[in-house]
C-alpha atoms as a PDB file:
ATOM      1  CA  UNK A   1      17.412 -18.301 -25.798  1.00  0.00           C
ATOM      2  CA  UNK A   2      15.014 -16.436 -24.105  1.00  0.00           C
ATOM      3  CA  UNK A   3      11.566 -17.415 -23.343  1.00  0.00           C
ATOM      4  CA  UNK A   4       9.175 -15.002 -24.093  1.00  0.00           C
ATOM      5  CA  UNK A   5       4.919 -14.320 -24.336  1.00  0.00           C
ATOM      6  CA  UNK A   6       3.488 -12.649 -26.829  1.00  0.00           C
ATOM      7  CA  UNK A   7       0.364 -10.217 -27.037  1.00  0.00           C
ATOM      8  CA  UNK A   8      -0.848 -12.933 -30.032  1.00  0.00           C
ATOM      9  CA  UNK A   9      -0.575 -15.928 -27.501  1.00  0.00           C
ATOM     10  CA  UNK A  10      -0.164 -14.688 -23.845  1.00  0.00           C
ATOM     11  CA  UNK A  11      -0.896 -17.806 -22.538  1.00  0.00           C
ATOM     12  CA  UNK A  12       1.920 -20.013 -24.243  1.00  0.00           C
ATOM     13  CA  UNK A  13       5.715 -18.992 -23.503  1.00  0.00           C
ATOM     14  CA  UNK A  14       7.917 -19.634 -26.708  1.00  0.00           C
ATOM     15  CA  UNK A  15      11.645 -20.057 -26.788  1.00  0.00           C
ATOM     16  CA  UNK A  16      12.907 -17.398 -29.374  1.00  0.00           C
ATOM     17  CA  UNK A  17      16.621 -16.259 -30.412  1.00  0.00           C
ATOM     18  CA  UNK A  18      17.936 -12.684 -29.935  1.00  0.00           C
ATOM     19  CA  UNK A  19      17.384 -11.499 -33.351  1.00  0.00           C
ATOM     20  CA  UNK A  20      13.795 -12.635 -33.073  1.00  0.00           C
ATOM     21  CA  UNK A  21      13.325 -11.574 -29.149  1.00  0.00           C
ATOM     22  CA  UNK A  22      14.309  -7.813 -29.963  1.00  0.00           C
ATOM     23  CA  UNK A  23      12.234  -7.970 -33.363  1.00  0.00           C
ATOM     24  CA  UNK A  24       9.245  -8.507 -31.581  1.00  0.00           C
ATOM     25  CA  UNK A  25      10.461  -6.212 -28.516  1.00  0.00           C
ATOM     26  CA  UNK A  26      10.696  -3.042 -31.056  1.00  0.00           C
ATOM     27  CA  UNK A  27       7.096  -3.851 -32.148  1.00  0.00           C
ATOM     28  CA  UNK A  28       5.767  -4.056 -29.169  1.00  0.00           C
ATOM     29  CA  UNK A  29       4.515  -7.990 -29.286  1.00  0.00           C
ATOM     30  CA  UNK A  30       5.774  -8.684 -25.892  1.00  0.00           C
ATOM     31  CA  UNK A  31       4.103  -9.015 -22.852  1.00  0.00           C
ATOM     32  CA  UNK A  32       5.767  -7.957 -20.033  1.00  0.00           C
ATOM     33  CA  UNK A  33       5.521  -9.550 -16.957  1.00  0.00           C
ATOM     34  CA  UNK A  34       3.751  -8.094 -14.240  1.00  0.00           C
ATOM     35  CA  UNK A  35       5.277  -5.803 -11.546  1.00  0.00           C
ATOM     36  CA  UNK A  36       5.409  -6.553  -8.086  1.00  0.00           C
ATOM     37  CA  UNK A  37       2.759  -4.117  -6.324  1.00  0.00           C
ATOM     38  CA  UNK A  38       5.253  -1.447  -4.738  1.00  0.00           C
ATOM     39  CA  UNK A  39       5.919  -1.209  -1.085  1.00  0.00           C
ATOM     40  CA  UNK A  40       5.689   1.774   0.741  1.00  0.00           C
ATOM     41  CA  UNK A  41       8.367   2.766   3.365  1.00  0.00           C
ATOM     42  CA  UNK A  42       7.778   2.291   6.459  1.00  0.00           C
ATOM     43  CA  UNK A  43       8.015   5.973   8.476  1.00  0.00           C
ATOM     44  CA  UNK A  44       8.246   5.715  12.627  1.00  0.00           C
ATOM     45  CA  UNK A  45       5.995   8.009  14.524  1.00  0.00           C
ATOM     46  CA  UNK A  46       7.802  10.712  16.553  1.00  0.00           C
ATOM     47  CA  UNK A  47       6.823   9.504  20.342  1.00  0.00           C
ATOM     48  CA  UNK A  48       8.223  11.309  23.064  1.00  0.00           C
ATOM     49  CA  UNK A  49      10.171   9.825  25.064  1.00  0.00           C
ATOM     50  CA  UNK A  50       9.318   9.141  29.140  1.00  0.00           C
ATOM     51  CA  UNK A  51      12.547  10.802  30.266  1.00  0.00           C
ATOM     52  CA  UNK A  52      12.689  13.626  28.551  1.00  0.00           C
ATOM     53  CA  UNK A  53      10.715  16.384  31.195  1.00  0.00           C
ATOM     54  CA  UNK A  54       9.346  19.620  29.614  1.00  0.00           C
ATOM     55  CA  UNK A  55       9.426  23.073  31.425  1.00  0.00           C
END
């Protein structure tokens, strides 16, 4: 059984069955949880390198 919130009662989780759970999914009762903030990739600087010798 899932445990779900709802947009009537966000603040108390309920235990619901499947039936019930995708009733409430298709109209749109649920609250989702929230995301976790998204990470950006970390890029590396090009540095030049100490032994490479130009002209």
């Amino acid at each position: 059984m899932p445990t779900v919130r709802t947009t009537m009662r966000p603040d108390q989780p309920i235990e619901v069955g499947e039936a019930e759970y995708l009733d409430l999914q298709r109209q749109g009762l649920l609250v989702e949880p929230p995301e976790p903030p998204a990470v950006m990739p970390v890029t590396k600087k090009a540095v030049p390198s100490a032994t490479s010798k130009e002209g």
